[in-house]
PDB file of N, CA and C in Angstrom:
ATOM      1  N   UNK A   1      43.663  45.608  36.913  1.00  0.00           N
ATOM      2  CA  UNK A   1      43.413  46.337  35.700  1.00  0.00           C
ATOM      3  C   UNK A   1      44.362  45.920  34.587  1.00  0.00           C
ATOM      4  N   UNK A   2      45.769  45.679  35.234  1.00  0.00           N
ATOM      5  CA  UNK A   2      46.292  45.482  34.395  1.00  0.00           C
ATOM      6  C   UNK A   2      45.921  44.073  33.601  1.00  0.00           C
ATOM      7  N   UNK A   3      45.497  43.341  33.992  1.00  0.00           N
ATOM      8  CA  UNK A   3      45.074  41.965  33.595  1.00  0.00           C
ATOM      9  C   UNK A   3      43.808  42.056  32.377  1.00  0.00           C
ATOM     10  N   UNK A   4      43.192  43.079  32.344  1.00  0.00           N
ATOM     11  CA  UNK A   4      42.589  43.406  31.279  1.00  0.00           C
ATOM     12  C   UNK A   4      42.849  43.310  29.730  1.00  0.00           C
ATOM     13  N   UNK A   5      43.928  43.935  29.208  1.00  0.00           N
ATOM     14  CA  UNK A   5      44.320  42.986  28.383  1.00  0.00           C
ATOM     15  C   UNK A   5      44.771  41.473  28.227  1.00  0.00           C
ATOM     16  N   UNK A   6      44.922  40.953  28.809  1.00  0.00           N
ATOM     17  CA  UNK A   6      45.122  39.508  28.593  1.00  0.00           C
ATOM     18  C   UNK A   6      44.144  38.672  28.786  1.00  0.00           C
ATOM     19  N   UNK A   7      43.160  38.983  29.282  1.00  0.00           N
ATOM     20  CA  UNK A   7      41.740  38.554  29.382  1.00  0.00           C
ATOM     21  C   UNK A   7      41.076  39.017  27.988  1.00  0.00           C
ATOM     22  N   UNK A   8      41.256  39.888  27.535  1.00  0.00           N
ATOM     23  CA  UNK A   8      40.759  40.203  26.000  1.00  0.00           C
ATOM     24  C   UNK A   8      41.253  39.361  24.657  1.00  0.00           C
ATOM     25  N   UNK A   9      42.831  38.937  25.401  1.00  0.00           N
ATOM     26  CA  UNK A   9      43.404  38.580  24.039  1.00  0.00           C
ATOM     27  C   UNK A   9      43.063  37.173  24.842  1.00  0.00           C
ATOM     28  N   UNK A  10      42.597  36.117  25.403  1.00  0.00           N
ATOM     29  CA  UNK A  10      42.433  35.047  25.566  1.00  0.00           C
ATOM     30  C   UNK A  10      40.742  34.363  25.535  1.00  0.00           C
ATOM     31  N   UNK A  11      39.949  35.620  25.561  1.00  0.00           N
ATOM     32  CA  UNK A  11      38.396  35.552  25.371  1.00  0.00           C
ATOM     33  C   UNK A  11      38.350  35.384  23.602  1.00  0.00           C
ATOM     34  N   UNK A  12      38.908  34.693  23.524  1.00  0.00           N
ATOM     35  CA  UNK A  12      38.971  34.645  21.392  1.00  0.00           C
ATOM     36  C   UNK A  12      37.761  34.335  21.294  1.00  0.00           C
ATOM     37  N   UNK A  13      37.047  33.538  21.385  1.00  0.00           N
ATOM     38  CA  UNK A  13      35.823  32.599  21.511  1.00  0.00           C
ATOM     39  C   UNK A  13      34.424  33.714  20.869  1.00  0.00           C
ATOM     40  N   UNK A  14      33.688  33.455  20.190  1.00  0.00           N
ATOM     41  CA  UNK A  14      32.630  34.674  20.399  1.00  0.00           C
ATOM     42  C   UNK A  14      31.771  34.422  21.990  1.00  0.00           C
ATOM     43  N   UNK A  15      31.919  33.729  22.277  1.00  0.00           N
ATOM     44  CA  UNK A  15      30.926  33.778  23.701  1.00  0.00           C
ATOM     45  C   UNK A  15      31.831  35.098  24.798  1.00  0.00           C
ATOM     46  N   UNK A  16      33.113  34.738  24.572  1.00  0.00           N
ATOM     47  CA  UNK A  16      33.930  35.933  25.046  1.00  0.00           C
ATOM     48  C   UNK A  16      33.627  37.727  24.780  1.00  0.00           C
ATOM     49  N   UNK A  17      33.613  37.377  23.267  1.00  0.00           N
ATOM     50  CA  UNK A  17      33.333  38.958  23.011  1.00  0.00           C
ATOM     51  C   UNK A  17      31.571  39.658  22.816  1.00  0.00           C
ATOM     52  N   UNK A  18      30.532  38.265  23.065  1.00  0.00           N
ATOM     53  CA  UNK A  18      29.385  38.767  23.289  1.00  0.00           C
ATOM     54  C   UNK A  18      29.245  39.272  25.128  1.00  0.00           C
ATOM     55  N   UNK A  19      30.185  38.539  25.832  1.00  0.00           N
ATOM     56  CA  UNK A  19      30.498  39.299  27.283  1.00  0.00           C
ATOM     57  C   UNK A  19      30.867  40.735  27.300  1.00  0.00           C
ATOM     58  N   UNK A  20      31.794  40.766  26.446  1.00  0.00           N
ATOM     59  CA  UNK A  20      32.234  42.173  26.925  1.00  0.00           C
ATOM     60  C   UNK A  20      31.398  42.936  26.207  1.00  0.00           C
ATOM     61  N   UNK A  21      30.722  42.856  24.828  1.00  0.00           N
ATOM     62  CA  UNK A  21      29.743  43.964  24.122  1.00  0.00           C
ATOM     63  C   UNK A  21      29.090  43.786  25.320  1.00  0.00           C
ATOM     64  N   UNK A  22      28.484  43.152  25.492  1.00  0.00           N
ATOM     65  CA  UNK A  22      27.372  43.036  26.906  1.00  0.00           C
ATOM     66  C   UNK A  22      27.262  43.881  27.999  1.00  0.00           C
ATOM     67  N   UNK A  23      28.825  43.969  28.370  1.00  0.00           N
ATOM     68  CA  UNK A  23      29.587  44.437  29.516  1.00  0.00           C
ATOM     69  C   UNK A  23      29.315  46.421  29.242  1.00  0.00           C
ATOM     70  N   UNK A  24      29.411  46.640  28.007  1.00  0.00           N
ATOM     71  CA  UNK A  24      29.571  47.968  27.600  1.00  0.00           C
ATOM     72  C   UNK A  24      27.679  48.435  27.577  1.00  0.00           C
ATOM     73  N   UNK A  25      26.842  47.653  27.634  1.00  0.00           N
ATOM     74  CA  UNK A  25      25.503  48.073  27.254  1.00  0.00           C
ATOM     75  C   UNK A  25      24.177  47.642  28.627  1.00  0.00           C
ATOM     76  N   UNK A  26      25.677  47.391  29.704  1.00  0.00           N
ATOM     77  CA  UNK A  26      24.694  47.006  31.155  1.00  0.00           C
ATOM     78  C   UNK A  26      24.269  48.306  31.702  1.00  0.00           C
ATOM     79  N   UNK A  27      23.218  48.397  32.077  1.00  0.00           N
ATOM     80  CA  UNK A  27      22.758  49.561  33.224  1.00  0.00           C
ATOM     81  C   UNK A  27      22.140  49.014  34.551  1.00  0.00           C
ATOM     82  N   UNK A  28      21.976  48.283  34.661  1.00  0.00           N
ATOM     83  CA  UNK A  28      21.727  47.976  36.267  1.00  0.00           C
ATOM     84  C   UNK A  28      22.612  46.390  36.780  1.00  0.00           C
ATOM     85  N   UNK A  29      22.693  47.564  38.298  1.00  0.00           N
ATOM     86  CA  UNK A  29      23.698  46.853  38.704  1.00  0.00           C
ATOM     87  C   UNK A  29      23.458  45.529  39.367  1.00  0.00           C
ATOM     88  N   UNK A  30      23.998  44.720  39.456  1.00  0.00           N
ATOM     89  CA  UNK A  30      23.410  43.370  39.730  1.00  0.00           C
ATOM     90  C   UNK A  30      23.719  42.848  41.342  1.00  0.00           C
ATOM     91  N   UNK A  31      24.283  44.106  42.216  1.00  0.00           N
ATOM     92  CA  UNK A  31      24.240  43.983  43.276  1.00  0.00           C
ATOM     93  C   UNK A  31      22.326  44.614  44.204  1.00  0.00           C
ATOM     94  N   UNK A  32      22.541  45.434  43.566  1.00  0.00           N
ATOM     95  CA  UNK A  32      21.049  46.340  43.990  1.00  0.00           C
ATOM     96  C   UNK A  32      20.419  46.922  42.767  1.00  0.00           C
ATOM     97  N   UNK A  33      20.694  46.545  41.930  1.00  0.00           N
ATOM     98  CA  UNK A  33      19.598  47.150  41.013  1.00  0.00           C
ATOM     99  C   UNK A  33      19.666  48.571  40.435  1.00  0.00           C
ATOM    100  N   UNK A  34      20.582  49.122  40.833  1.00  0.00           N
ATOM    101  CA  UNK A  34      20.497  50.762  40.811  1.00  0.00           C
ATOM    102  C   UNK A  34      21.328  50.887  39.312  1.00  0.00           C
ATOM    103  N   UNK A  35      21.486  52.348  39.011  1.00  0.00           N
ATOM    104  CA  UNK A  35      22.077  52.731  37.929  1.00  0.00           C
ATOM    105  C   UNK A  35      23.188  52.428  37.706  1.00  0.00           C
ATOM    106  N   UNK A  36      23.669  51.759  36.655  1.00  0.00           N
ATOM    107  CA  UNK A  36      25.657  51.705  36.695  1.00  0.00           C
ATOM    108  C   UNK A  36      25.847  53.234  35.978  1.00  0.00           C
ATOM    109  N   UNK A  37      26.790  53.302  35.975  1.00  0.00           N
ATOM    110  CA  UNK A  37      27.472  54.831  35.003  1.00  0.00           C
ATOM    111  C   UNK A  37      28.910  54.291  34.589  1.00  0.00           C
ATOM    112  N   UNK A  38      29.312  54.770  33.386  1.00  0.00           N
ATOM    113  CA  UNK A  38      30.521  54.875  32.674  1.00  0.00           C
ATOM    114  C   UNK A  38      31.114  55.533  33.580  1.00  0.00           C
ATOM    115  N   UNK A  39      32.717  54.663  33.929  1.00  0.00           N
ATOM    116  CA  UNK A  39      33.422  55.588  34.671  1.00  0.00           C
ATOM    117  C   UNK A  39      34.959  54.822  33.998  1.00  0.00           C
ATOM    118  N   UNK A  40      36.288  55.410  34.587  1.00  0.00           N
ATOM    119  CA  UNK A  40      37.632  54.751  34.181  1.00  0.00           C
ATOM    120  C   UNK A  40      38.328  54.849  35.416  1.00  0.00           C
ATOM    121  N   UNK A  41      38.967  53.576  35.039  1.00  0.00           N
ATOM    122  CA  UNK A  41      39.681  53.344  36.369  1.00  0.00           C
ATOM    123  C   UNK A  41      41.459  53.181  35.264  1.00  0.00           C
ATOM    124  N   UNK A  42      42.657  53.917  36.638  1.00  0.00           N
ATOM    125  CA  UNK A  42      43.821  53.950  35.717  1.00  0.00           C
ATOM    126  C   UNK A  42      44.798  53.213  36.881  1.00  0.00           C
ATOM    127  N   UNK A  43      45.000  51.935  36.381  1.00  0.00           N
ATOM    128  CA  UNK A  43      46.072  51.135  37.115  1.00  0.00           C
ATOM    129  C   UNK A  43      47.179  51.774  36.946  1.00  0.00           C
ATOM    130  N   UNK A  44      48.022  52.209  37.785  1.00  0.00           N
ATOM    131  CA  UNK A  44      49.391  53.188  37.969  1.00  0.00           C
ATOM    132  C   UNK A  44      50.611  52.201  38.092  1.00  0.00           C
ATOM    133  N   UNK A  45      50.425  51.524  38.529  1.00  0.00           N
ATOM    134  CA  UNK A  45      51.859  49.932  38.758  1.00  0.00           C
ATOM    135  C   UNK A  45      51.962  49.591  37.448  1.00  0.00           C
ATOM    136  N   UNK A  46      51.505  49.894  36.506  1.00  0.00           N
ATOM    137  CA  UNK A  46      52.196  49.510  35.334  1.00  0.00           C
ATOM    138  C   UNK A  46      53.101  50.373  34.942  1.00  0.00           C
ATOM    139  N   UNK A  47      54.138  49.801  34.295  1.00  0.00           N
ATOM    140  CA  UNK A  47      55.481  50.661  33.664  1.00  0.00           C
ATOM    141  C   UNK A  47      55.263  51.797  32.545  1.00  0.00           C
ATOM    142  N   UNK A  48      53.934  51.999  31.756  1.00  0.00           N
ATOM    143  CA  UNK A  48      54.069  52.297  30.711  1.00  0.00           C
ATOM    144  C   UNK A  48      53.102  54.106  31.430  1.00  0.00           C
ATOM    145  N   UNK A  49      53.399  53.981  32.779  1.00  0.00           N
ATOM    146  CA  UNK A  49      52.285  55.500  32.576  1.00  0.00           C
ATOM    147  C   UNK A  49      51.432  54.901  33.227  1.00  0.00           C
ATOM    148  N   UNK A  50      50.312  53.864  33.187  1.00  0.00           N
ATOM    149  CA  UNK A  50      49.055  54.251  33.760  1.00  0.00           C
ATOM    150  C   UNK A  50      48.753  53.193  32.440  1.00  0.00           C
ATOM    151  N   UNK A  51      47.425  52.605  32.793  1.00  0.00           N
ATOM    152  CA  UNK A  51      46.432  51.616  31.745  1.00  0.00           C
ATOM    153  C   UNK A  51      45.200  52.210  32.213  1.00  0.00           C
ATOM    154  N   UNK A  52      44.537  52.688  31.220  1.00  0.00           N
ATOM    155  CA  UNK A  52      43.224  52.960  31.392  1.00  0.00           C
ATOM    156  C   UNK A  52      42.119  51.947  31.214  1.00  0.00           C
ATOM    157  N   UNK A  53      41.440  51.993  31.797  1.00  0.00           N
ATOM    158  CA  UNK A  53      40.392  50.582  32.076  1.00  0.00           C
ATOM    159  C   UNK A  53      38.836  50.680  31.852  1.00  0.00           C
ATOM    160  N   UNK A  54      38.361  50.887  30.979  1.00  0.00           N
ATOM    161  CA  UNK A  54      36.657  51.375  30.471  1.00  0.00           C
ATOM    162  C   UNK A  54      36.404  50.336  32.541  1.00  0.00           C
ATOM    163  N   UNK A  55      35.517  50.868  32.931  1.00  0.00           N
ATOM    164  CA  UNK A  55      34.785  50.544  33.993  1.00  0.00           C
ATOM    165  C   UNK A  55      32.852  50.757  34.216  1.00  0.00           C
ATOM    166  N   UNK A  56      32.248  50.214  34.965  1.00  0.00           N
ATOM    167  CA  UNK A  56      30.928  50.314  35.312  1.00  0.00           C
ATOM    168  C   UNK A  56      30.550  51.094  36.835  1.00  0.00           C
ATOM    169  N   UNK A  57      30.124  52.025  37.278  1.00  0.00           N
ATOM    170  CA  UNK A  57      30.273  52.164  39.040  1.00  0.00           C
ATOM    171  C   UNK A  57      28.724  52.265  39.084  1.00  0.00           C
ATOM    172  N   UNK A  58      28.282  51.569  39.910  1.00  0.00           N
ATOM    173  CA  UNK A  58      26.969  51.952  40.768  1.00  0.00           C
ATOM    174  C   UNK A  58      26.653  52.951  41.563  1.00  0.00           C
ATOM    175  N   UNK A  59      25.740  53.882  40.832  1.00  0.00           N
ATOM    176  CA  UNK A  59      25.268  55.000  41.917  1.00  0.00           C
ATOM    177  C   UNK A  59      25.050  54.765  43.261  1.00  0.00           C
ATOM    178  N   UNK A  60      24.601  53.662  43.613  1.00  0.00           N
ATOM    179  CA  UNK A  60      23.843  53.388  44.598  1.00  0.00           C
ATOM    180  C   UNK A  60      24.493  52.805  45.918  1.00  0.00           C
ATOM    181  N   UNK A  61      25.155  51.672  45.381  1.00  0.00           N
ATOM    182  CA  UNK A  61      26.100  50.978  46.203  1.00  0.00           C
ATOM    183  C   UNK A  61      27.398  50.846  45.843  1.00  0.00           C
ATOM    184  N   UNK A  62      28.112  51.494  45.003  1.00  0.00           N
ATOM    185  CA  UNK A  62      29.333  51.848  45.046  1.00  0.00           C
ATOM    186  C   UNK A  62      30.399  50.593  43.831  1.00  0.00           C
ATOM    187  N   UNK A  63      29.498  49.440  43.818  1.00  0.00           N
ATOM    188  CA  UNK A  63      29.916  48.507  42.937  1.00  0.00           C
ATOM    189  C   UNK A  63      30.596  48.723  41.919  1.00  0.00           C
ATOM    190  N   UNK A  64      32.032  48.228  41.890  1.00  0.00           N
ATOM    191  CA  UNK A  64      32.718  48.458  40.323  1.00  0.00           C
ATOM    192  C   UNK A  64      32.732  46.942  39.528  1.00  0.00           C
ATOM    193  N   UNK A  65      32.394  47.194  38.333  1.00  0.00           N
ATOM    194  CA  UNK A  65      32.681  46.022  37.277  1.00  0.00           C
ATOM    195  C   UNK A  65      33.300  46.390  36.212  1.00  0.00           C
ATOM    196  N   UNK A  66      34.706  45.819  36.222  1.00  0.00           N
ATOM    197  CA  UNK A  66      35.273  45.934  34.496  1.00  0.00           C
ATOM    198  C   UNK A  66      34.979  44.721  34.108  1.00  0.00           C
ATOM    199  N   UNK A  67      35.894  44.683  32.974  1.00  0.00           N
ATOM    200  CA  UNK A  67      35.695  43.714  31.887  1.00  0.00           C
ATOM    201  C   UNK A  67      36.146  42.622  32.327  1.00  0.00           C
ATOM    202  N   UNK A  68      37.144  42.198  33.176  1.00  0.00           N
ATOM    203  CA  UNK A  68      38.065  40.932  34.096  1.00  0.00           C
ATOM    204  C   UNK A  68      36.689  40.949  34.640  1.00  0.00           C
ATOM    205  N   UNK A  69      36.598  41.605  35.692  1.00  0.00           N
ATOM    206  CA  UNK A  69      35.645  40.936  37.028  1.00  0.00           C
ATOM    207  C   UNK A  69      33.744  40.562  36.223  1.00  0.00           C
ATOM    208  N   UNK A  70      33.647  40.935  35.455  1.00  0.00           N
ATOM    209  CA  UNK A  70      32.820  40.430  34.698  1.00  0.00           C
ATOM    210  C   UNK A  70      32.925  38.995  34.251  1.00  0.00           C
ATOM    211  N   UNK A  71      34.120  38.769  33.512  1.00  0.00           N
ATOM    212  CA  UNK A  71      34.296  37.185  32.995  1.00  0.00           C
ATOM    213  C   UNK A  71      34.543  36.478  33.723  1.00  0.00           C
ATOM    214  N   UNK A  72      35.363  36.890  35.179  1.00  0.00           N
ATOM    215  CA  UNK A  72      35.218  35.582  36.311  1.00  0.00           C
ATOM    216  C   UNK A  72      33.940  35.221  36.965  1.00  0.00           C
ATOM    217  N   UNK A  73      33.065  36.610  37.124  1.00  0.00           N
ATOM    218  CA  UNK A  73      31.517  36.535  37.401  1.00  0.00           C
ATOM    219  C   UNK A  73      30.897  35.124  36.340  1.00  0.00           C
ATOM    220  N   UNK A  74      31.388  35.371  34.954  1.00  0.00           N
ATOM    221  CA  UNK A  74      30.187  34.507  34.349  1.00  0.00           C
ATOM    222  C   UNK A  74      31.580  33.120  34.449  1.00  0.00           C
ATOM    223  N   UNK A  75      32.547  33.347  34.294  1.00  0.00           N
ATOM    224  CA  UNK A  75      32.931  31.759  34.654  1.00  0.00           C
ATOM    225  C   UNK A  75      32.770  30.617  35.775  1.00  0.00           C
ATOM    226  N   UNK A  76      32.052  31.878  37.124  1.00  0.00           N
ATOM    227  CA  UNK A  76      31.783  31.196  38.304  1.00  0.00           C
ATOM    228  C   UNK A  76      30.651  30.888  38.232  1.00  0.00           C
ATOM    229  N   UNK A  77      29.226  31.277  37.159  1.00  0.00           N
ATOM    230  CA  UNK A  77      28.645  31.044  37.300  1.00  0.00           C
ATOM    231  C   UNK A  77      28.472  29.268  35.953  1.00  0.00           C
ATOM    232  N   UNK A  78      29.371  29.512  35.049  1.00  0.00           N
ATOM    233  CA  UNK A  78      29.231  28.419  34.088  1.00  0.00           C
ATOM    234  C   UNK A  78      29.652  27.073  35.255  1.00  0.00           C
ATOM    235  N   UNK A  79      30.706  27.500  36.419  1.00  0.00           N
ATOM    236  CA  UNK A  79      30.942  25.952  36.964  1.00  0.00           C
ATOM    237  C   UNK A  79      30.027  26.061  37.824  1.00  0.00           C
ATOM    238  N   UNK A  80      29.256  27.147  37.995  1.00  0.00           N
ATOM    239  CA  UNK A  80      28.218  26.397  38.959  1.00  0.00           C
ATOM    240  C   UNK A  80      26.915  25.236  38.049  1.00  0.00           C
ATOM    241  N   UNK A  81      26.415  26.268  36.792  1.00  0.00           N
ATOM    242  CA  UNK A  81      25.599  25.617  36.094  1.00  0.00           C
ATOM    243  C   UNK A  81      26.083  24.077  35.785  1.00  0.00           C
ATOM    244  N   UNK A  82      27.817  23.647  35.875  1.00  0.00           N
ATOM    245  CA  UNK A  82      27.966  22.862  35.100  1.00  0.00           C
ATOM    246  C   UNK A  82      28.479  21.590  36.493  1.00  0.00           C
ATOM    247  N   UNK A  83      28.458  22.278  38.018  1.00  0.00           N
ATOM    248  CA  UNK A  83      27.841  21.270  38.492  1.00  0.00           C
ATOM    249  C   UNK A  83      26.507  20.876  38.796  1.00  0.00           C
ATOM    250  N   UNK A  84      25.791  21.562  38.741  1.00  0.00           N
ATOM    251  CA  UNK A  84      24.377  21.452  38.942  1.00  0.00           C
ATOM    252  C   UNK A  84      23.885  20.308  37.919  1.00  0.00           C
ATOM    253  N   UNK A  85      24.328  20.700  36.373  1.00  0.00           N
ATOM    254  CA  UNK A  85      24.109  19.390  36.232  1.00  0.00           C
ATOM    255  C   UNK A  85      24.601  18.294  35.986  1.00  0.00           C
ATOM    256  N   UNK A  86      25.724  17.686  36.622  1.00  0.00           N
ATOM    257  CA  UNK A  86      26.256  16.590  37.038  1.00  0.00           C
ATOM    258  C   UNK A  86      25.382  16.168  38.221  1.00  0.00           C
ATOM    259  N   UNK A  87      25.313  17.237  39.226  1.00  0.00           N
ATOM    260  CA  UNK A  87      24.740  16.682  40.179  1.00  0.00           C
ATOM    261  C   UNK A  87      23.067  16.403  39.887  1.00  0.00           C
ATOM    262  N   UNK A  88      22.787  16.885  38.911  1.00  0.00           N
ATOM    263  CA  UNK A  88      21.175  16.069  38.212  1.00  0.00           C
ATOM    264  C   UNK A  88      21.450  14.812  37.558  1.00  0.00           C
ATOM    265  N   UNK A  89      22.118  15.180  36.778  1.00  0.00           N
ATOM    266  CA  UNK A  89      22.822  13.671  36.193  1.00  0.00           C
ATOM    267  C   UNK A  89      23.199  12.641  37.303  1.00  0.00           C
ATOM    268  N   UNK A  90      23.482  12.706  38.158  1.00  0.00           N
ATOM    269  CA  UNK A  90      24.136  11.455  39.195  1.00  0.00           C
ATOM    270  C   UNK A  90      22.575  11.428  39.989  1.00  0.00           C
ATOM    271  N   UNK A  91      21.337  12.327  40.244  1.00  0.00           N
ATOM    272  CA  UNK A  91      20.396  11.874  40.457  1.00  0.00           C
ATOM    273  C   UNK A  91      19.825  11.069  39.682  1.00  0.00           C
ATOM    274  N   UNK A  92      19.790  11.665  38.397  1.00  0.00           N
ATOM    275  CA  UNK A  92      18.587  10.452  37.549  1.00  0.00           C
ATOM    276  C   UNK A  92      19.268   9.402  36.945  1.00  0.00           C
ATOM    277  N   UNK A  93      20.832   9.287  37.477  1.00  0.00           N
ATOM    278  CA  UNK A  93      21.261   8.211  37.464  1.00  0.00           C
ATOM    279  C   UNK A  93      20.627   6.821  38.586  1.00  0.00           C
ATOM    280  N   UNK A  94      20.844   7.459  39.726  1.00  0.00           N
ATOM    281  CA  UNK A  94      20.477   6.817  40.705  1.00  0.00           C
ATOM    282  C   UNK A  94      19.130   6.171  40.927  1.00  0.00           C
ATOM    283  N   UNK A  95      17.923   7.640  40.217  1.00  0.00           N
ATOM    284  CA  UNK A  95      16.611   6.756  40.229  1.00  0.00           C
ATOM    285  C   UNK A  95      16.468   5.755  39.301  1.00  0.00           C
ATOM    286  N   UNK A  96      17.087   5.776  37.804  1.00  0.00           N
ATOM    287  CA  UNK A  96      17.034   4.958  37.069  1.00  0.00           C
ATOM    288  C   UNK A  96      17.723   3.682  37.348  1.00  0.00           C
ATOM    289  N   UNK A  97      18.571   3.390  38.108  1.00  0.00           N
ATOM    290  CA  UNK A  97      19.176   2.274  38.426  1.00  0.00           C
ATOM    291  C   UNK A  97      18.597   1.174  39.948  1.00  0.00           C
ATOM    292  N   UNK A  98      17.748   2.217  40.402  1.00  0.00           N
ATOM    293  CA  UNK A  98      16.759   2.086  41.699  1.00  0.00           C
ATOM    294  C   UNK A  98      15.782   1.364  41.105  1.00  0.00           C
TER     295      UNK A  98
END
């Protein structure tokens, strides 16, 4: 949780902050489909009191998403997209040189 701010102040980018508006206007959960709900989660190991953390919870299956575990979600999915296509690229390399 606590990592939440520093993930905010390093998402400068607008692709960053169309994630997190994003993040605030999801309702289904992308494990099962079910309802998310507004909930807060308060990291206590920090020195200052407690950090409060806007959060997502799934009715259904219990799933939490903040704003961190959201942007590693879509960064795992950009290196997947971005081997996929290398690994198209090194195919139609191959047929073209065949």
């Amino acid at each position: 949780m606590a990592t939440t701010n520093a993930m905010q102040e390093t998402a400068g980018s607008s692709e960053g902050r169309v994630e997190l508006l994003a993040f605030q206007h999801e309702s289904d959960c992308t494990r099962c489909g079910g309802l998310m709900v507004q909930d807060f989660c308060t990291d206590l190991l920090t020195g200052k009191g407690g950090l409060d953390c806007p959060t997502r919870r799934c009715v259904q299956c219990g799933d939490i998403v903040d704003p961190v575990i959201r942007w590693n979600r879509h960064l795992q999915q950009m290196a997947g997209a971005a081997r996929e296509m290398k690994v198209a690229g090194q195919a139609l390399n191959g047929q073209v040189s065949a």
